[in-house]
C-alpha atoms as a PDB file:
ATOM      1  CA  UNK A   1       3.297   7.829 -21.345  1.00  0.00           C
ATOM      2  CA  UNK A   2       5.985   5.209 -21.486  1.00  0.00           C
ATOM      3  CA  UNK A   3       5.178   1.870 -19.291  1.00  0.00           C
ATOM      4  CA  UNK A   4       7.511  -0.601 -19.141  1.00  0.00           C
ATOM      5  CA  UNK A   5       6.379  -4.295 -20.278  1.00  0.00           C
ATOM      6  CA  UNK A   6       8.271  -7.098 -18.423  1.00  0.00           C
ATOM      7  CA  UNK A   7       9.300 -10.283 -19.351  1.00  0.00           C
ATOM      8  CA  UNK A   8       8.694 -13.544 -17.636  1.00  0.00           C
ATOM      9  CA  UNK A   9      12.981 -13.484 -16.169  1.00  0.00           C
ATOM     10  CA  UNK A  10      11.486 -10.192 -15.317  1.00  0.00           C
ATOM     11  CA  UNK A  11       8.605 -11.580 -13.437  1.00  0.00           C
ATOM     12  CA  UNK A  12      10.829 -14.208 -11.687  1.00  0.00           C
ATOM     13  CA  UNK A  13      12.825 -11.265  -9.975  1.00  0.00           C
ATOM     14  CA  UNK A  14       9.453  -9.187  -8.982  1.00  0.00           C
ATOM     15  CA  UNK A  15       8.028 -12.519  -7.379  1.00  0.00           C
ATOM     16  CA  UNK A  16      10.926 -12.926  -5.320  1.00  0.00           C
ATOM     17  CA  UNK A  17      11.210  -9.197  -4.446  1.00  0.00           C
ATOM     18  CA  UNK A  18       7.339  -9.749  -3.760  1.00  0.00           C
ATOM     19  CA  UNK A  19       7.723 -12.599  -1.520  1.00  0.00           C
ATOM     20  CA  UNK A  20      10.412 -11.333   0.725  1.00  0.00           C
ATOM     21  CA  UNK A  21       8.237  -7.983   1.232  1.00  0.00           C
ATOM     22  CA  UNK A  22       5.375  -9.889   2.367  1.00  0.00           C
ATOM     23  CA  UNK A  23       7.249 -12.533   4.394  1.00  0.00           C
ATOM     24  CA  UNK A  24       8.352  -9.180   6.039  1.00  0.00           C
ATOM     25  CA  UNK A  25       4.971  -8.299   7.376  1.00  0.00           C
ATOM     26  CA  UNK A  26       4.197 -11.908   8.233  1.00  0.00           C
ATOM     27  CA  UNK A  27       7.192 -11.126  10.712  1.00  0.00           C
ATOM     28  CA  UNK A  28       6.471  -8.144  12.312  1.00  0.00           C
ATOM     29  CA  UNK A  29       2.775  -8.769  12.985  1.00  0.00           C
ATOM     30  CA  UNK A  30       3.689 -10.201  16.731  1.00  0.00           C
ATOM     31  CA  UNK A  31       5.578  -7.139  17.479  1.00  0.00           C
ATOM     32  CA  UNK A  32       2.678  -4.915  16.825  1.00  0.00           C
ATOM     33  CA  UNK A  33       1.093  -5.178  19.992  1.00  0.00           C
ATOM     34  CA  UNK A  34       0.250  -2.471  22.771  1.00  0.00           C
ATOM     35  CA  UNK A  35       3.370  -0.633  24.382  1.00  0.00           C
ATOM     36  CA  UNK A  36       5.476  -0.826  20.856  1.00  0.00           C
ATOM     37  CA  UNK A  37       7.019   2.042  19.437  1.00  0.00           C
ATOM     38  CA  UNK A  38       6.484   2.386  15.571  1.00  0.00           C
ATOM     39  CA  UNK A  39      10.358   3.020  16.029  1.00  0.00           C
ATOM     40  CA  UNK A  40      10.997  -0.384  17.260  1.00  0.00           C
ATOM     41  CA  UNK A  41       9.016  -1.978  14.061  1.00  0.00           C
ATOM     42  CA  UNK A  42      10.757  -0.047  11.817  1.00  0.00           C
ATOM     43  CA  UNK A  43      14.069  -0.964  13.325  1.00  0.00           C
ATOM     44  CA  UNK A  44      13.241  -4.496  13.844  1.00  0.00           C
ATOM     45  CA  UNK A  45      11.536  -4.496  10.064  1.00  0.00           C
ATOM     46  CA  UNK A  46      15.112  -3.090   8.336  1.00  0.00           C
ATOM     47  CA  UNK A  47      17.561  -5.844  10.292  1.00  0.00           C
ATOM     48  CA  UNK A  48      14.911  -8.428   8.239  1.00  0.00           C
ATOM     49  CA  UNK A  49      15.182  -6.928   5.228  1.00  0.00           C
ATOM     50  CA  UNK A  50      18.969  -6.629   5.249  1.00  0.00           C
ATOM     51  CA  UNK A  51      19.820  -9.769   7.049  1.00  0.00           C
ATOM     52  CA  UNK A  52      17.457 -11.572   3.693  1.00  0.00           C
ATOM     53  CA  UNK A  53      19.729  -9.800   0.707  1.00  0.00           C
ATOM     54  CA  UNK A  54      17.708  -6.432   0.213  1.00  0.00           C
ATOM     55  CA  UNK A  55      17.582  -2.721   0.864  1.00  0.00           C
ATOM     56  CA  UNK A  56      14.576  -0.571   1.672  1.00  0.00           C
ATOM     57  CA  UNK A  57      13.295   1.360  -0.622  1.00  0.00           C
ATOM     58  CA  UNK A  58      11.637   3.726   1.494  1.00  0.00           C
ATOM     59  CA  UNK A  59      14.649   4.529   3.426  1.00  0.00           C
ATOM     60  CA  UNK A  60      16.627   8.332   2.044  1.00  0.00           C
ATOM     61  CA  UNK A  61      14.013   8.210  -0.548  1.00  0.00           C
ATOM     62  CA  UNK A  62      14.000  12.029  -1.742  1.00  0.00           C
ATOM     63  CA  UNK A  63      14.971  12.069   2.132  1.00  0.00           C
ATOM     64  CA  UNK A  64      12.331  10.099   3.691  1.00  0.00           C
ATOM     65  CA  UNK A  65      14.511   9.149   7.045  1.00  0.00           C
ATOM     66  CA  UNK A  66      12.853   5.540   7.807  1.00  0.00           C
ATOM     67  CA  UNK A  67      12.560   2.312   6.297  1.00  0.00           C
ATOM     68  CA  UNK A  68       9.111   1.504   6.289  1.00  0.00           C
ATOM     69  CA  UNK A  69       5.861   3.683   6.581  1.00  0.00           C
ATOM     70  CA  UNK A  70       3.875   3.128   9.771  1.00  0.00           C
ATOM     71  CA  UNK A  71       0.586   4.907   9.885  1.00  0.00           C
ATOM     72  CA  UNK A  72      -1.963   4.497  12.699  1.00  0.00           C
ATOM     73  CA  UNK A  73      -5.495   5.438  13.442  1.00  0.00           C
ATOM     74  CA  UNK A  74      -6.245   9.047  11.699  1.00  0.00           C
ATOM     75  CA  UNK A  75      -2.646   8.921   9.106  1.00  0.00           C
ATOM     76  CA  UNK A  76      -3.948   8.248   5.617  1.00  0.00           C
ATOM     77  CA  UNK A  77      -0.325   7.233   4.686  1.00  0.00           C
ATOM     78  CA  UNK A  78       3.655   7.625   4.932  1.00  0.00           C
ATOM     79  CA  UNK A  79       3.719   7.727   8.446  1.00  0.00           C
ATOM     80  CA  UNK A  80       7.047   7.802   9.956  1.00  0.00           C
ATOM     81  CA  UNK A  81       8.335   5.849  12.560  1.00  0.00           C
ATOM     82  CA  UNK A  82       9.183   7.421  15.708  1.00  0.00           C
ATOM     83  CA  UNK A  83      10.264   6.742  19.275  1.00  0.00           C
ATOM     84  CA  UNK A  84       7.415   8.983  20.675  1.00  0.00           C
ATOM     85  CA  UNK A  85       4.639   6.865  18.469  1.00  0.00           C
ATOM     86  CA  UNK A  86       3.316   4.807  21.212  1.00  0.00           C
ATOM     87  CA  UNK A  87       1.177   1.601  19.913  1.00  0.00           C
ATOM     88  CA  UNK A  88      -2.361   1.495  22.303  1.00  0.00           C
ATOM     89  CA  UNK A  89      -4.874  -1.314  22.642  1.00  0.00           C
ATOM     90  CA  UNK A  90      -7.431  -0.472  19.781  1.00  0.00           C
ATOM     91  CA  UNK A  91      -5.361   1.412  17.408  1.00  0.00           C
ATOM     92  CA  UNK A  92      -5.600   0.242  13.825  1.00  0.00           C
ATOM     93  CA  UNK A  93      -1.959   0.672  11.762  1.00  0.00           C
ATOM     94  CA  UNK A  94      -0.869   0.199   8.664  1.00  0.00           C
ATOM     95  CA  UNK A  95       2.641  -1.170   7.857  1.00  0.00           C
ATOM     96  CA  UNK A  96       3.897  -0.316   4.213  1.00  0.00           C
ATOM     97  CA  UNK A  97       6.810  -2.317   3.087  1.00  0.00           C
ATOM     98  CA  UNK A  98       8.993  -2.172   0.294  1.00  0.00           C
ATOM     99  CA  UNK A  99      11.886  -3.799  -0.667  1.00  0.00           C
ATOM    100  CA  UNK A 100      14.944  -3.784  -3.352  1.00  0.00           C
ATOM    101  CA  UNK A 101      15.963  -7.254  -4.085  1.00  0.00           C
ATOM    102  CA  UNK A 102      18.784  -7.733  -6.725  1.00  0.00           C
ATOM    103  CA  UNK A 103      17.223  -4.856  -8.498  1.00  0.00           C
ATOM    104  CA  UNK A 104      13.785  -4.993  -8.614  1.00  0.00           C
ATOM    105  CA  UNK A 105      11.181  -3.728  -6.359  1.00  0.00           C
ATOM    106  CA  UNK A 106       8.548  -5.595  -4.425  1.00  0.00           C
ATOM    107  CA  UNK A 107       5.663  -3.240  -2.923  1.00  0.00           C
ATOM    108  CA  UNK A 108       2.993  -4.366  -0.376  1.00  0.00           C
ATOM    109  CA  UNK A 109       0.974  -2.691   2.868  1.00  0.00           C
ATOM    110  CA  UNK A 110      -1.287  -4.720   5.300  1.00  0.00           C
ATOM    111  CA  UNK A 111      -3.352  -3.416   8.259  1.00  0.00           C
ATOM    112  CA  UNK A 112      -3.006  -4.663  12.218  1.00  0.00           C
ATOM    113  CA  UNK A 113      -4.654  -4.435  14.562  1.00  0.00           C
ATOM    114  CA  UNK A 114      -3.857  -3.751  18.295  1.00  0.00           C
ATOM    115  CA  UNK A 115      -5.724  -5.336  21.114  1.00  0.00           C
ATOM    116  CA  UNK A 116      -9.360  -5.336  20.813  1.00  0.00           C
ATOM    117  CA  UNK A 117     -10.637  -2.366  17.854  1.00  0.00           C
ATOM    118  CA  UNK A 118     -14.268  -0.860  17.494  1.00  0.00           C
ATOM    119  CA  UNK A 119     -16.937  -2.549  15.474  1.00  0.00           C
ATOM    120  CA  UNK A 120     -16.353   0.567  12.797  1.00  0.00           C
ATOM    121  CA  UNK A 121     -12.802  -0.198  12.322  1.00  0.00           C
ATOM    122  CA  UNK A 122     -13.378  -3.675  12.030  1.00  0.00           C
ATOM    123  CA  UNK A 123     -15.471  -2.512   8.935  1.00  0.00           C
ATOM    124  CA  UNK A 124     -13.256  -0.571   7.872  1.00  0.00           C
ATOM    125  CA  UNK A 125     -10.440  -2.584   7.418  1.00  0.00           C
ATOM    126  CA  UNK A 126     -13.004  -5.469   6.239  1.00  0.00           C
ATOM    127  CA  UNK A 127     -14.392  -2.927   3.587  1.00  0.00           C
ATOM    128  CA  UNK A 128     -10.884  -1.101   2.669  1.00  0.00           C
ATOM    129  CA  UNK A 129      -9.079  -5.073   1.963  1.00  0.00           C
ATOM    130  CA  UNK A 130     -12.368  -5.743  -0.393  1.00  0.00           C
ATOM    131  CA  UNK A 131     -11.905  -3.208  -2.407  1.00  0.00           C
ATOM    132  CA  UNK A 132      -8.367  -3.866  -3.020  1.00  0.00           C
ATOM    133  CA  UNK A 133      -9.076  -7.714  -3.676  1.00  0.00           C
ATOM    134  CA  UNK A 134     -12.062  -6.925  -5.693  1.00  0.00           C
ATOM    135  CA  UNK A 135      -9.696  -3.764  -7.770  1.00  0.00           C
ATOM    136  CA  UNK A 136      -6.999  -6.970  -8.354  1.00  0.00           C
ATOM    137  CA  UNK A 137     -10.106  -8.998  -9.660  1.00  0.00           C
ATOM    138  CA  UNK A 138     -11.211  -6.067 -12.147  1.00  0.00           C
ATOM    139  CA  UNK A 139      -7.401  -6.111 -13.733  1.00  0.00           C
ATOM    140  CA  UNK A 140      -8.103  -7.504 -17.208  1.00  0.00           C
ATOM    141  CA  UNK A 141      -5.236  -7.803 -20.223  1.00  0.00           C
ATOM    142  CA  UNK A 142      -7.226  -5.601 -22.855  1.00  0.00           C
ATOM    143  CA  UNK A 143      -9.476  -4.114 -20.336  1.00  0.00           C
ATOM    144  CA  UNK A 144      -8.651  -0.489 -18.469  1.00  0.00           C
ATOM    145  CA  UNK A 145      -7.188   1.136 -15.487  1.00  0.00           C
ATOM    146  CA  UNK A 146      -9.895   2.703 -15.217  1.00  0.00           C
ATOM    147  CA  UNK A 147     -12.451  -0.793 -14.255  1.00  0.00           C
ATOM    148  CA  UNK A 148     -10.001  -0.527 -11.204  1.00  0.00           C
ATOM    149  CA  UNK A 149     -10.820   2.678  -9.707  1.00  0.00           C
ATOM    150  CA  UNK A 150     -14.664   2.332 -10.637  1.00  0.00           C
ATOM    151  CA  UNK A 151     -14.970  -0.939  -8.966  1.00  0.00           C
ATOM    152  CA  UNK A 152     -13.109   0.659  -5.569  1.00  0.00           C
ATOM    153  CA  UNK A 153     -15.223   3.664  -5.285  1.00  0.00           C
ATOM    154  CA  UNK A 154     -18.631   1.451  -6.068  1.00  0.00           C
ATOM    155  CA  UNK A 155     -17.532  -0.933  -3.302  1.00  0.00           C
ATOM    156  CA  UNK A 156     -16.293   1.720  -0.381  1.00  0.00           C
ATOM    157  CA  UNK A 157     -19.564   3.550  -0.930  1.00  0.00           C
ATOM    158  CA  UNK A 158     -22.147   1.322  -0.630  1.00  0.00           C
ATOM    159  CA  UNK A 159     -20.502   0.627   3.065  1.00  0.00           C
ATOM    160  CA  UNK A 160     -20.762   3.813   3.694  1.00  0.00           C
ATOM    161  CA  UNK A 161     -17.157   5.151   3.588  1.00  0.00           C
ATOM    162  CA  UNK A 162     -14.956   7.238   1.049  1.00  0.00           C
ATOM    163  CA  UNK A 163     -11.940   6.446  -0.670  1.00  0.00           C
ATOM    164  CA  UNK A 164      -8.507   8.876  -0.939  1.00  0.00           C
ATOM    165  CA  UNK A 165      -7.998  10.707  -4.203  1.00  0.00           C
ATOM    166  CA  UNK A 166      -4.570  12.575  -3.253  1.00  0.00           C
ATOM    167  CA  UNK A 167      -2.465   9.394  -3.648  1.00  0.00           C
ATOM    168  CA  UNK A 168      -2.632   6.623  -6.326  1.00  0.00           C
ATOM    169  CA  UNK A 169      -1.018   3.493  -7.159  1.00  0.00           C
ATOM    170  CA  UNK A 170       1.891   3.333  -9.599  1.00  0.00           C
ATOM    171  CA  UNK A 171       4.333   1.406 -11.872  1.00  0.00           C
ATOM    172  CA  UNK A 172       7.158  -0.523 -10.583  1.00  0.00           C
ATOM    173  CA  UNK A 173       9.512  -3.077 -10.955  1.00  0.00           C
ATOM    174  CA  UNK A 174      12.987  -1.437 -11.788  1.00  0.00           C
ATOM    175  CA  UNK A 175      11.992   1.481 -10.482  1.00  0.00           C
ATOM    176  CA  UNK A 176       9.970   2.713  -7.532  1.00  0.00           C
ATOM    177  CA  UNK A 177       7.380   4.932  -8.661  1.00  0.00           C
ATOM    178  CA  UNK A 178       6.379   4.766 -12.560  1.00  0.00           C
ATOM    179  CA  UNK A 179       3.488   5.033 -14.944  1.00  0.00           C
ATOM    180  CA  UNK A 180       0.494   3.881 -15.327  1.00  0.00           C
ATOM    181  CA  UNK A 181      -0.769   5.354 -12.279  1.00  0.00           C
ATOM    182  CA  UNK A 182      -3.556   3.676 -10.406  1.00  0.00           C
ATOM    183  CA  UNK A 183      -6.331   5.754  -9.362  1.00  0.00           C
ATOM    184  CA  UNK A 184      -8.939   4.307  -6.723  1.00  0.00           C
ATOM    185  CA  UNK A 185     -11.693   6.042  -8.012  1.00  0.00           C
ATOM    186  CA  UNK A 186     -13.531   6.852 -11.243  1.00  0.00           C
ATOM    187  CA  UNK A 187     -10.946   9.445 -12.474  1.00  0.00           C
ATOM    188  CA  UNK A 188     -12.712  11.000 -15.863  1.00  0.00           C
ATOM    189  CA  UNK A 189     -10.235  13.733 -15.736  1.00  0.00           C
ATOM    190  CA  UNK A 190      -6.875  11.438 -16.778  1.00  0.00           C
ATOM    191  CA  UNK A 191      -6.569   9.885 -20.057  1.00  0.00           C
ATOM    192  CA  UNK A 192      -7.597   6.060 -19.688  1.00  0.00           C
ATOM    193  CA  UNK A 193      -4.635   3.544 -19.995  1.00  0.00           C
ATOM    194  CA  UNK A 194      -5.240   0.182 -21.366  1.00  0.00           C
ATOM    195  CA  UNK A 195      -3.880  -2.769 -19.770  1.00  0.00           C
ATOM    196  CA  UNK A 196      -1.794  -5.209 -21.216  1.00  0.00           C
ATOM    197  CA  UNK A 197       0.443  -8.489 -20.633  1.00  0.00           C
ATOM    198  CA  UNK A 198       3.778  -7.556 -19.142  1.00  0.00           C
ATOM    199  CA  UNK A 199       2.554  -4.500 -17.204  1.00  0.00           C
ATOM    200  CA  UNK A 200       3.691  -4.698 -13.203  1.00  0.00           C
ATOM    201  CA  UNK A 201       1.536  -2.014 -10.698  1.00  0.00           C
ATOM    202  CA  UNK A 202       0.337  -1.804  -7.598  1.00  0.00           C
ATOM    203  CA  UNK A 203      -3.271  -1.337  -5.718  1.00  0.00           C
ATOM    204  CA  UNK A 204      -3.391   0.609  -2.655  1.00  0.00           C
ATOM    205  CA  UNK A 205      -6.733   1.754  -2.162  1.00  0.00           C
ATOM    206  CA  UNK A 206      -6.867   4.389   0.830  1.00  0.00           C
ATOM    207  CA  UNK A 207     -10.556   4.129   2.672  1.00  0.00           C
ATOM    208  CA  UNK A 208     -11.870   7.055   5.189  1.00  0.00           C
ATOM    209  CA  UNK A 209     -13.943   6.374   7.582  1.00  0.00           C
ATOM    210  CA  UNK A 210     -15.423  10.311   7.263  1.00  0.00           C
ATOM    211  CA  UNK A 211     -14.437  12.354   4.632  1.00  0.00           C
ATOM    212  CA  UNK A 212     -11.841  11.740   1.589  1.00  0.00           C
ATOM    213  CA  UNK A 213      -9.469  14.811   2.219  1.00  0.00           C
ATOM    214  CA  UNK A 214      -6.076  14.823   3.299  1.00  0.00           C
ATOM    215  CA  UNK A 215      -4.052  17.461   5.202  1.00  0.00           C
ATOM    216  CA  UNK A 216      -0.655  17.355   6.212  1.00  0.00           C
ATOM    217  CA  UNK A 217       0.247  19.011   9.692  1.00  0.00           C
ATOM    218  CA  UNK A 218       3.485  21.568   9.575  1.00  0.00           C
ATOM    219  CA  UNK A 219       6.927  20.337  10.051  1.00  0.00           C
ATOM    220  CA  UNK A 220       5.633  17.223   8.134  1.00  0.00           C
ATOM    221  CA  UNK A 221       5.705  16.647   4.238  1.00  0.00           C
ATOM    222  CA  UNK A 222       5.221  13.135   4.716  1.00  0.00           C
ATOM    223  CA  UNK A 223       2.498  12.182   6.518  1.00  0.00           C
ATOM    224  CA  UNK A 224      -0.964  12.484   5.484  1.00  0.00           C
ATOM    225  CA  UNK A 225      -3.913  12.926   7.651  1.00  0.00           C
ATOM    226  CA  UNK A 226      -7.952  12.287   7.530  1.00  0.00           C
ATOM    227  CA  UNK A 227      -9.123  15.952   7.447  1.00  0.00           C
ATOM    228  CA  UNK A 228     -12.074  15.074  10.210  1.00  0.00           C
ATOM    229  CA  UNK A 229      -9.430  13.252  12.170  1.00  0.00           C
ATOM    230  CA  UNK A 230     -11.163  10.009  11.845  1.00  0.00           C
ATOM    231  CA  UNK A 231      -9.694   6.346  10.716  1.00  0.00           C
ATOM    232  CA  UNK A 232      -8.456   5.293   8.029  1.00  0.00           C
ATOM    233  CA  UNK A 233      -7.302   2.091   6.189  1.00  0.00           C
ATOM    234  CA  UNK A 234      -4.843   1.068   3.469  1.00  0.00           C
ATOM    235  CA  UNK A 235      -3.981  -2.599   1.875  1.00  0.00           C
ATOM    236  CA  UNK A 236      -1.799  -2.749  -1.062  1.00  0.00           C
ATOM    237  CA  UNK A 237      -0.075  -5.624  -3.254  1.00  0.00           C
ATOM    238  CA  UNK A 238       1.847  -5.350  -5.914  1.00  0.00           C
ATOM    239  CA  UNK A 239       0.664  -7.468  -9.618  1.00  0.00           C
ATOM    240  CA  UNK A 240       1.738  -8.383 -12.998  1.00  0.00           C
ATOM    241  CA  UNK A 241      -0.316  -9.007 -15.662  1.00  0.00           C
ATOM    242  CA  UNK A 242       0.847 -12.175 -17.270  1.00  0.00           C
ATOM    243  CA  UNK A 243      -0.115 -14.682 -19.947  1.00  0.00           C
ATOM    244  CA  UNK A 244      -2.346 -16.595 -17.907  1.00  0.00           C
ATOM    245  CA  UNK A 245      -4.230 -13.682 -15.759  1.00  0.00           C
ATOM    246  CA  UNK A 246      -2.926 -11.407 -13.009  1.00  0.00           C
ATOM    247  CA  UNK A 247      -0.032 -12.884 -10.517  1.00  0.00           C
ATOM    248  CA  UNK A 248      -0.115 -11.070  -6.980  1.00  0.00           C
ATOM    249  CA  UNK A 249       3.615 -11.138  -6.386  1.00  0.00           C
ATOM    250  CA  UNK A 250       3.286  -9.775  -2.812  1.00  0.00           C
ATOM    251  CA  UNK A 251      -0.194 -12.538  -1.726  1.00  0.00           C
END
């Protein structure tokens, strides 16, 4: 397993790439309203992101045609932003952004919500952005990858709800996708990965409301879906582990 270690002109770069992706969904939040197409977000999301120096990464990734994700209500994740998508009062969606800014990559996801939502989803999205706080908190230099997933699956649990094993989060800085990969749960079936200064990931802990599975619906390779067709929620930053404790380059 080969994980790259950054440097701290390294970690300059990824907190700027970090910044601009999360300024990005401090943007778009008062366009995510009722009567929105997730088209209209993505399009008005891409025009940001170019206009500010930077590409989206998402966008003709291994032909993914848009350049964010925007997944609502029963979509797990990669949910692809459409004309016919149709934002109504008490939906719950999650905008994924990520960016390319002079080379490096800056990763984050945050969850709206639109008009007034049901007391469950309100927990839900409560519960789901715990665990990914309290995952950050469990990131240790010398500790494991694994304190991550166990603290996650502990958390979403005891509130009653279950956490995504088909997707992970991964590596990145130079690159989009890399190792260590980040599971959300107590994995015992992957070797453990210690972690250590220099390493850059992300945390993107996926929370059902019902069951964990995912399914994917034909004509789509993208988009993931709750098997029982109920919610679910998604928060994600992206970190480095520095000299003086983890730095949430996307907060």
């Amino acid at each position: 397993m080969a994980i790259n270690i950054y440097n701290e002109d390294d970690f300059k770069k990824l907190r700027e790439a970090g910044i601009l992706a999360r300024q990005v969904l401090d943007y778009i939040s008062e366009f995510v309203v009722a009567g929105v197409s997730t088209n209209h977000i993505d399009k008005l999301c891409y025009d940001f992101i170019v206009k500010n120096g930077a590409i989206p990464a998402p966008l003709n990734y291994h032909g993914f045609p848009k350049s964010i994700c925007t997944s609502v209500n029963s979509e797990i994740c990669h949910g692809i932003p459409d004309d016919s998508v149709i934002l109504l009062d008490g939906d719950i969606v999650n905008i994924d952004i990520t960016v390319i800014k002079d080379g490096y990559y800056g990763d984050t996801s945050r969850m709206y919500k639109v008009g007034k939502i049901t007391d469950k989803a309100q927990k839900l999205i409560d519960t789901t952005y715990q665990c990914l706080m309290m995952g950050i908190d469990a990131v240790k230099n010398g500790g494991f990858v694994s304190d991550i997933g166990k603290v996650i699956e502990s958390y979403a649990h005891g509130k009653g709800f279950s956490v995504v094993e088909d997707f992970v989060g991964h590596g990145i800085g130079t690159d989009f996708h890399m190792d260590p990969y980040i599971y959300h749960f107590h994995n015992t079936n992957v070797p453990d990965v210690m972690i250590k200064e220099g390493m850059v990931f992300t945390i993107e802990p996926m929370i059902n409301e019902g069951v964990k599975d995912a399914i994917f619906l034909k004509g789509n390779d993208w988009t993931a879906y709750t098997a029982d067709g109920k919610l679910s929620a998604q928060f994600e930053h992206t970190i480095g582990v520095g000299k003086n404790g983890v730095e949430i380059f996307t907060l």
